[in-house]
Protein backbone atom coordinates (compact mmCIF):
# COMPACT_ATOMS: atom_id res chain seq x y z
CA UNK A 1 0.00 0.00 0.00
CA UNK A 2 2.95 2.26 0.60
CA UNK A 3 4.64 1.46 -2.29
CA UNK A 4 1.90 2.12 -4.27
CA UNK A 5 1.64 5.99 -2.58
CA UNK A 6 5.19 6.04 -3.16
CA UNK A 7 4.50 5.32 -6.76
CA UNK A 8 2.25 7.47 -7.93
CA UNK A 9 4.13 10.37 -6.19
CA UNK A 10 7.14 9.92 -8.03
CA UNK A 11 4.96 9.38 -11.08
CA UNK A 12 2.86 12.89 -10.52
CA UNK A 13 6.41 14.39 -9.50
CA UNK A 14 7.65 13.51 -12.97
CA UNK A 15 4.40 13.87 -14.83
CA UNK A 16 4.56 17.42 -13.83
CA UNK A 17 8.11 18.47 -14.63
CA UNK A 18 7.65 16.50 -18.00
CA UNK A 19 4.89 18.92 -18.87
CA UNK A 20 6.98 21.50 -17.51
CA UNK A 21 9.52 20.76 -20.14
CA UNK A 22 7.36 20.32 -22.72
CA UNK A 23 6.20 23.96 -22.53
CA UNK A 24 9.76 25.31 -22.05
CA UNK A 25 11.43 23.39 -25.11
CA UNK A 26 8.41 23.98 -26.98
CA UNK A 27 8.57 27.74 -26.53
CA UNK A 28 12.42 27.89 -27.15
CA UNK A 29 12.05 25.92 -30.19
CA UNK A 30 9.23 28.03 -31.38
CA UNK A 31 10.43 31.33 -30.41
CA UNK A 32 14.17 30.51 -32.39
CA UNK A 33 12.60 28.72 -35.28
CA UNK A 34 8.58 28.66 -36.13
CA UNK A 35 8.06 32.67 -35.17
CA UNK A 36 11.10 33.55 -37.30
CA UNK A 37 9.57 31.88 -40.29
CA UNK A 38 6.71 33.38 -39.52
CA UNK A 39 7.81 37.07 -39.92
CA UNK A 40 10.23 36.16 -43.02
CA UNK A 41 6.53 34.50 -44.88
CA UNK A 42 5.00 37.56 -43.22
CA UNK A 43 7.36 40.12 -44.72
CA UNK A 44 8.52 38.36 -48.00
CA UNK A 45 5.07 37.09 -49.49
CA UNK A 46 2.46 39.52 -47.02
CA UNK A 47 1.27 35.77 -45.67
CA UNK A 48 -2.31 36.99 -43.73
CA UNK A 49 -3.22 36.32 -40.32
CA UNK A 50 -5.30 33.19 -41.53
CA UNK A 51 -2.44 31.46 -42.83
CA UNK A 52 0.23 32.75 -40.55
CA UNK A 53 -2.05 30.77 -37.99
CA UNK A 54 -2.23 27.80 -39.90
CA UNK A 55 1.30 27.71 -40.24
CA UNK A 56 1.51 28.19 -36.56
CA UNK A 57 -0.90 25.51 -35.59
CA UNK A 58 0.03 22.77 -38.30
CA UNK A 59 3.81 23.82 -37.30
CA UNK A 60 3.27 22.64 -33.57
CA UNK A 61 2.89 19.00 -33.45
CA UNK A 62 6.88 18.53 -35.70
CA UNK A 63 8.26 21.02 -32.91
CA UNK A 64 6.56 18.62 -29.53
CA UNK A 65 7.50 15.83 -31.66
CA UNK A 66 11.62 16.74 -30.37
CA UNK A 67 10.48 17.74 -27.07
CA UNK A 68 9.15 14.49 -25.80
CA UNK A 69 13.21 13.19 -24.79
CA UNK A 70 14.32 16.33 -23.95
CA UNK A 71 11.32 16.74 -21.56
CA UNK A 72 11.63 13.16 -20.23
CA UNK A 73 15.40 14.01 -19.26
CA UNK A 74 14.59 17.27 -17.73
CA UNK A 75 11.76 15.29 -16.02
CA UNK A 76 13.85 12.60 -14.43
CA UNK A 77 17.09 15.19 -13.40
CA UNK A 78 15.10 17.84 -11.94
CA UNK A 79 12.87 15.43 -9.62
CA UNK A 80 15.53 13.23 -8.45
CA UNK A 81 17.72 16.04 -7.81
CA UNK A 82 14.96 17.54 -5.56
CA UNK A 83 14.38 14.19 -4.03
CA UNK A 84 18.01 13.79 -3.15
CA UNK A 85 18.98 17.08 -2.04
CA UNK A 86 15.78 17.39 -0.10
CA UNK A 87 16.81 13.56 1.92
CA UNK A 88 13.41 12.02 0.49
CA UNK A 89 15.86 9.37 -1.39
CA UNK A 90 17.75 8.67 1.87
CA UNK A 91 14.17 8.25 3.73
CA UNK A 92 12.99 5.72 1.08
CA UNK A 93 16.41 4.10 1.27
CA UNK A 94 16.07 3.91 5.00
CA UNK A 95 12.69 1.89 5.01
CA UNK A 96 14.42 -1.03 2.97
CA UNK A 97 13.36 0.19 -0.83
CA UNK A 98 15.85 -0.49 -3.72
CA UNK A 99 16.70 1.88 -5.60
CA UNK A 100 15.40 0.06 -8.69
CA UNK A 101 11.86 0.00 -6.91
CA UNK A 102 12.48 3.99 -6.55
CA UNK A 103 13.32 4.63 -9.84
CA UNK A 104 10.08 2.47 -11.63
CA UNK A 105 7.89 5.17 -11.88
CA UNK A 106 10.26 7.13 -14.08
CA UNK A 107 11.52 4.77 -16.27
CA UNK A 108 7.89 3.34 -16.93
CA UNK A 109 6.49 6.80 -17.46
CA UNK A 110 9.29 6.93 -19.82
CA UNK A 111 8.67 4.09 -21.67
CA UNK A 112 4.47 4.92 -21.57
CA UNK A 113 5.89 8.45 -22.83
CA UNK A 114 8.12 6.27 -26.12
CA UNK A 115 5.37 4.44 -26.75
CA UNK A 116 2.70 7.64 -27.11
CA UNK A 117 5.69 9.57 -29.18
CA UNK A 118 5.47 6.91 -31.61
CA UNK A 119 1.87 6.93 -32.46
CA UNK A 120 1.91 10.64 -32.47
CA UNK A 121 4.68 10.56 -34.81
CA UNK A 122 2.76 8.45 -36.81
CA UNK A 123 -0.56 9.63 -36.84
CA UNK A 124 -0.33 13.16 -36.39
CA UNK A 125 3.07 14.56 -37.39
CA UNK A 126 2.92 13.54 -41.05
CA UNK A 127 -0.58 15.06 -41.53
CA UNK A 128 0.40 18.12 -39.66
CA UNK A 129 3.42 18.50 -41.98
CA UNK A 130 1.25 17.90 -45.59
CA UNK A 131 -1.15 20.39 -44.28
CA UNK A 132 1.84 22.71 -43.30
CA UNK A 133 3.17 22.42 -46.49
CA UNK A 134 -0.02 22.83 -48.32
CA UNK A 135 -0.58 26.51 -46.60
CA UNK A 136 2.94 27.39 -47.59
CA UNK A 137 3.20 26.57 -51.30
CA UNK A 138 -0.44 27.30 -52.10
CA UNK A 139 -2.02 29.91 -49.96
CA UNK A 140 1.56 31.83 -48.98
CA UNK A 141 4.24 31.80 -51.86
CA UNK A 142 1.08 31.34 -54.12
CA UNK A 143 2.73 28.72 -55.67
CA UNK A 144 1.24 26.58 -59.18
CA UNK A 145 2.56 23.44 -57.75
CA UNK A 146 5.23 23.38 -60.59
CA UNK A 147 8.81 22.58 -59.44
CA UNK A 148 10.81 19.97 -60.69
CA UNK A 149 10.90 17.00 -58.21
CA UNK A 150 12.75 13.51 -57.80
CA UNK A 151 11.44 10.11 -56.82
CA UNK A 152 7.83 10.29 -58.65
CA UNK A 153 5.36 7.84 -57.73
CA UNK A 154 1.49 7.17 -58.77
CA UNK A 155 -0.53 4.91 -58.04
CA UNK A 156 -3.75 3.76 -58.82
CA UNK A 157 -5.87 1.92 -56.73
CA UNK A 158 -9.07 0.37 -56.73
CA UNK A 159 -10.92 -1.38 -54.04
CA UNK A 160 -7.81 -1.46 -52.21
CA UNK A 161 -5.61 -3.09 -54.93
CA UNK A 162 -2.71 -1.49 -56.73
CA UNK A 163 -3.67 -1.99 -60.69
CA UNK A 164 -0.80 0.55 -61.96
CA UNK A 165 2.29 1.93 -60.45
CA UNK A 166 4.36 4.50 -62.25
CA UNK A 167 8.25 5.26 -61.07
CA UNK A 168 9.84 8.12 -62.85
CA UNK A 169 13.37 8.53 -61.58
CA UNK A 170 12.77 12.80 -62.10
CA UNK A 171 10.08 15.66 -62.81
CA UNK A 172 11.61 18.30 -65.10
CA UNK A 173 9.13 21.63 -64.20
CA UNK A 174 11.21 23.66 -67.10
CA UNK A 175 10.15 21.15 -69.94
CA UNK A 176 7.19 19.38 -68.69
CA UNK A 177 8.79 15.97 -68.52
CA UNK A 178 9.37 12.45 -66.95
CA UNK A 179 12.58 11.24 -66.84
CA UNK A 180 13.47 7.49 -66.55
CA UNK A 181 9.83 5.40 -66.38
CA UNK A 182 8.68 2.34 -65.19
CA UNK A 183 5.43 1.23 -65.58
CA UNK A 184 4.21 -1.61 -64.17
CA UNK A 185 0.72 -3.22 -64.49
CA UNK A 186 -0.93 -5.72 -61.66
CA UNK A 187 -3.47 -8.54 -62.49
CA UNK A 188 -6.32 -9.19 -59.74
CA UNK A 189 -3.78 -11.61 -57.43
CA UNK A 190 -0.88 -8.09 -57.31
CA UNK A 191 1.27 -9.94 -59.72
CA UNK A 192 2.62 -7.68 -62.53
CA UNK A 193 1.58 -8.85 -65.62
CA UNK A 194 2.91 -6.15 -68.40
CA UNK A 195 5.90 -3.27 -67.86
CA UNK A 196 6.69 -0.71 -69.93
CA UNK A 197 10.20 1.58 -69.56
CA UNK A 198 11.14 4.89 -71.58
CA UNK A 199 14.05 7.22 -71.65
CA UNK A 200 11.36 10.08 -70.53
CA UNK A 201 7.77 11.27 -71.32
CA UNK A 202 6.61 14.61 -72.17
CA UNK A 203 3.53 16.53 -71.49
CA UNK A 204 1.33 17.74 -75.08
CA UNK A 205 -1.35 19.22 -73.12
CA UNK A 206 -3.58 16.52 -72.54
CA UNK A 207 -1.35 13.48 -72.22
CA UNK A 208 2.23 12.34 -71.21
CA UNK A 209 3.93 10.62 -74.24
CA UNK A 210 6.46 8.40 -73.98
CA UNK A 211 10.06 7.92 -75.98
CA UNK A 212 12.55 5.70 -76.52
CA UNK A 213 10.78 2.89 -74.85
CA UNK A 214 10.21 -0.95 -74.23
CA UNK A 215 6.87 -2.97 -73.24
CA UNK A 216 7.37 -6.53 -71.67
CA UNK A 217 4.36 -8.92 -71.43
CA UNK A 218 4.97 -11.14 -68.29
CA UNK A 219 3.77 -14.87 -68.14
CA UNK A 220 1.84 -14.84 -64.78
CA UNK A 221 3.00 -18.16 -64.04
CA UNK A 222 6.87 -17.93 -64.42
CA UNK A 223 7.63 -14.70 -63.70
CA UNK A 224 9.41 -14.36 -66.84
CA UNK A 225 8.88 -12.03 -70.11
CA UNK A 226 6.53 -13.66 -72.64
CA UNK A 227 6.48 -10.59 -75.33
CA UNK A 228 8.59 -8.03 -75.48
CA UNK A 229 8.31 -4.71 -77.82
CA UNK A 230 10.38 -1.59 -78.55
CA UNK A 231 8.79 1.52 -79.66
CA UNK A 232 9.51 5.12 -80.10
CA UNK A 233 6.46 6.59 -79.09
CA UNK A 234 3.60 5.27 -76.75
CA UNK A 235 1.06 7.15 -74.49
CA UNK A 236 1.23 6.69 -70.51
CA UNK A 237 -1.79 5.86 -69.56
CA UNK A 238 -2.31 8.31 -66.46
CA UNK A 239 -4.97 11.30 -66.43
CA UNK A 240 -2.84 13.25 -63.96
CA UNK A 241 -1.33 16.52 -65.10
CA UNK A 242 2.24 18.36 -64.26
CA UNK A 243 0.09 20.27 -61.31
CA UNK A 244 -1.51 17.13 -60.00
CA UNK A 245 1.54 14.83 -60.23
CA UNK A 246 3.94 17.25 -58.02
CA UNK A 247 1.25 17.96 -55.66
CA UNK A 248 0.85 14.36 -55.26
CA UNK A 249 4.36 13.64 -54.12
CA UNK A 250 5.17 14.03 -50.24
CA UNK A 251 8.11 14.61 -48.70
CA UNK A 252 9.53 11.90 -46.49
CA UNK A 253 8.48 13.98 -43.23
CA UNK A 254 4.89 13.59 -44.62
CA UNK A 255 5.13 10.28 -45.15
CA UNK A 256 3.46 7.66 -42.30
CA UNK A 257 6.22 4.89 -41.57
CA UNK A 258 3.71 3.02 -43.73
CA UNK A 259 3.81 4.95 -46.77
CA UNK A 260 7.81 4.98 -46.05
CA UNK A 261 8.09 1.07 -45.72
CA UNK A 262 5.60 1.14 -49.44
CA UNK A 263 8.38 4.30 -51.44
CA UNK A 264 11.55 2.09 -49.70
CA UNK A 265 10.22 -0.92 -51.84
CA UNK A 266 9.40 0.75 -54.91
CA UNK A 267 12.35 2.41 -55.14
CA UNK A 268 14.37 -0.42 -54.46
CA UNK A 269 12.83 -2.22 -57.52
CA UNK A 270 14.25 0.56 -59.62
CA UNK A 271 17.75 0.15 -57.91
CA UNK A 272 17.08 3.76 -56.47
CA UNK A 273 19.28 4.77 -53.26
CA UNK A 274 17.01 4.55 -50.64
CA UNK A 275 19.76 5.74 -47.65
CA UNK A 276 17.77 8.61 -46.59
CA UNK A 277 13.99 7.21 -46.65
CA UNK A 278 15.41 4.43 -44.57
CA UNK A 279 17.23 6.87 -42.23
CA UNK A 280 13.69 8.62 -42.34
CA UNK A 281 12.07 5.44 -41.35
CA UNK A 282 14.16 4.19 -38.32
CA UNK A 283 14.12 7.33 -37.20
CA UNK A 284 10.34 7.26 -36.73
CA UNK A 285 11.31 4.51 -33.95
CA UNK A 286 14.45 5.48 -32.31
CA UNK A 287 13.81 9.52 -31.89
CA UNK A 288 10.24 8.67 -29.77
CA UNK A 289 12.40 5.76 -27.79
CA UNK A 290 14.87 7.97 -27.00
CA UNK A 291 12.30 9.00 -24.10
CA UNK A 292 12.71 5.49 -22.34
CA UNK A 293 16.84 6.26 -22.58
CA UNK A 294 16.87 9.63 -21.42
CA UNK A 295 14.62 8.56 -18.43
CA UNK A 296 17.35 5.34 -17.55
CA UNK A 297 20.15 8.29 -17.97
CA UNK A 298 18.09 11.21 -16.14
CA UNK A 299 17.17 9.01 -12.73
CA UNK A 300 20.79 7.81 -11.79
CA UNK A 301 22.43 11.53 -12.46
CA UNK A 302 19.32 13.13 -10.85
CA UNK A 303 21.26 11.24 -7.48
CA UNK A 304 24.73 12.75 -7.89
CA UNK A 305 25.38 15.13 -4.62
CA UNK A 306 26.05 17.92 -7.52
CA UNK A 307 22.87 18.05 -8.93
CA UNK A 308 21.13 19.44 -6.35
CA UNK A 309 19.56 22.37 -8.21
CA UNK A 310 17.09 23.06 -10.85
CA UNK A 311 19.35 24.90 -13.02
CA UNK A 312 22.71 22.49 -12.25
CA UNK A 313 19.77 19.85 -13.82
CA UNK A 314 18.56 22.06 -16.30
CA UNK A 315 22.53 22.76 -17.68
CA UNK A 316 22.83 18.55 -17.30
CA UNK A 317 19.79 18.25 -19.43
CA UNK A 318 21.44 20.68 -21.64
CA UNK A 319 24.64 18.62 -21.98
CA UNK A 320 22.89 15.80 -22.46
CA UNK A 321 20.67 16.27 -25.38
CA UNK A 322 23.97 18.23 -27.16
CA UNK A 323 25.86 14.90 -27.68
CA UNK A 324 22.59 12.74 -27.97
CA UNK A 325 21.68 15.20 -31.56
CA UNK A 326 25.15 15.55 -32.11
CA UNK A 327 25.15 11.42 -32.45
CA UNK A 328 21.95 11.39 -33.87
CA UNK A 329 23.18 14.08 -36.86
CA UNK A 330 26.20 11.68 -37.08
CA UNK A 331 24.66 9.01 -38.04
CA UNK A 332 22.45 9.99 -40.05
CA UNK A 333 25.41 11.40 -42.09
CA UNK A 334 27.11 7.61 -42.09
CA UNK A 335 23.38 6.26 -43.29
CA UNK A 336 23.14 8.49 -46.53
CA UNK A 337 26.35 8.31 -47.50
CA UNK A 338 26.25 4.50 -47.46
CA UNK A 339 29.02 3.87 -44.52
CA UNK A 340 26.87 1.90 -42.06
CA UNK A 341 23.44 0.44 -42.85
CA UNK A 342 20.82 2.89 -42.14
CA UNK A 343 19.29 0.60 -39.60
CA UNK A 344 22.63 0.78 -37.72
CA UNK A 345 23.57 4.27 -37.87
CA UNK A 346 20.26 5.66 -36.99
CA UNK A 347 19.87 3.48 -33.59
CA UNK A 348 23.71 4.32 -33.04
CA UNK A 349 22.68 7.48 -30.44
CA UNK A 350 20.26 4.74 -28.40
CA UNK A 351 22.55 2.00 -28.55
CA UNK A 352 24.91 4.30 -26.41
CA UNK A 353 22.34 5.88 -24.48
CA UNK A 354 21.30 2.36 -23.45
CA UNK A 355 24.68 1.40 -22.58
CA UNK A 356 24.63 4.52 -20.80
CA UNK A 357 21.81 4.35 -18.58
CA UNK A 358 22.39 0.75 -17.74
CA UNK A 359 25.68 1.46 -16.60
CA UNK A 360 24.28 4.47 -14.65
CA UNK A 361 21.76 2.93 -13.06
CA UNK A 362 23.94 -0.24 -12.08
CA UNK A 363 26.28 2.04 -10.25
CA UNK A 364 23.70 4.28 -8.29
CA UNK A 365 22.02 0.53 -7.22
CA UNK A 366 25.27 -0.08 -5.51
């Protein structure tokens, strides 16, 4: 019964600062980086107060997104730091509990806190950062959608089955046209059945038309070509214009890790580096669990005799999240340029925050 008091006052203790630190970050994040875009949209393209609040809105859930580890960190330094210097830690000691029973309610908020990250990250986050987007090109800049773009992909889908997938390797806005296509056509079992490749594909006003190309009939059966055809010219067999084909495309940031997983394999069929979507797409995992690490890192250091101030915790925090990014930016430099496997590099910061914490916490059990 006492343990269970003892719980949920460390919990609410925690809870509280982690809120706390949501604000703060949030509001130093926002005040360095979201306001100043703000007045450059404000004073560049006369953005009005409808869309400048959009942007702010829409802006928001990207900017928390970051906050949750740093918060959890703060969280965990600042409350056992207050517990030790005020002897609360040496009174719980005193009645027999471990420090591993004292330090529970932190490290499962933190993982309750991972856990939460990564459904907001991929529920909200992604449509928060389309619709951001969407205010900026189209009701701010005033833009017609037509940029040149890499990595195009369209779909279409009926009854929830792909029937046509088109890959073009590049979107030229200055002449209207596709470079390097793949078409690829699915029977009713999501077996391709006919492909078609061309050199590029231009846009006459109505239709894209294709050059310098070859169709391949597949044999459903074996896999393997039955009929193949060159040709010079052939319509693709899409009704989307220049406009509708670049507004289409998402950034990765805008992608769910779903849509990511779907782009990975479709570029990989067309022997496309796919370093950074993966980078993108492990990141999705190890940026939200980085709240569970900081929280294993935050509760042993929160006990050092030196941290027995709010701002000696805040500076820790500080510290702390400086060489967990400055990892974190390291490897995902190592992932795109091909030196580790994205998978690898990306969880690099976690793997020694892990190591970290559990070495941490081993010592303060002692």
């Amino acid at each position: 019964m006492h343990l269970r008091i003892l719980d949920k006052y460390i919990f609410r203790e925690v809870l509280l600062t982690f809120l706390f630190g949501i604000c703060a970050f949030s509001a130093v994040f926002i005040g360095s980086g979201t306001l100043f875009k703000i007045a450059k949209y404000i004073t560049d393209y006369g953005a009005s107060l409808q869309a400048v609040v959009k942007i702010f809105i829409f802006g928001l859930p990207s900017v928390i997104m970051w906050t949750f580890p740093m918060s959890m960190l703060l969280a965990s330094l600042l409350t056992f730091g207050r517990l030790s210097s005020s002897s609360e830690i040496t009174a719980m000691k005193s009645c027999g509990i471990s420090f591993g029973r004292i330090a529970a309610p932190a490290i499962i908020m933190g993982l309750i806190v991972s856990l939460c990250a990564i459904a907001f990250n991929e529920y909200v986050v992604p449509w928060a950062n389309t619709a951001y987007r969407n205010v900026l090109y189209y009701e701010i800049q005033g833009n017609n959608g037509m940029k040149s773009q890499e990595h195009i992909i369209l779909k279409d889908i009926e009854k929830g089955q792909i029937q046509r997938l088109v890959y073009a390797r590049l979107y030229d806005a200055d002449t209207q046209t596709l470079q390097g296509i793949t078409l690829q056509d699915f029977d009713d079992d999501g077996q391709v059945r006919h492909v078609e490749n061309a050199e590029y594909a231009e846009w006459s006003g109505n239709e894209w038309t294709m050059h310098n190309g070859m169709l391949y009939d597949i044999a459903s059966e074996e896999g393997k070509s039955e009929h193949t055809m060159r040709f010079s010219t052939q319509v693709l067999p899409i009704r989307a214009n220049p406009k509708q084909i670049v507004r289409e495309q998402k950034d990765p940031e805008e992608l769910t890790m779903k849509e990511l997983k779907a782009q990975i394999a479709i570029m990989k069929t067309q022997y496309a580096n796919t370093n950074k979507l993966e980078a993108e797409y492990y990141q999705r995992i190890t940026v939200p669990m980085a709240s569970l690490i900081f929280a294993l890192i935050g509760v042993p250091l929160g006990l050092q005799p030196t941290r027995n101030s709010s701002s000696a915790g805040f500076a820790m925090s500080v510290i702390i999240i400086f060489f967990y990014y400055a990892l974190m930016t390291m490897g995902n430099a190592l992932a795109r340029g091909g030196i580790l496997t994205p998978m690898l590099a990306v969880w690099l910061p976690n793997i020694v925050g892990l190591i970290a914490g559990f070495f941490l916490i081993r010592r303060a059990s002692r």
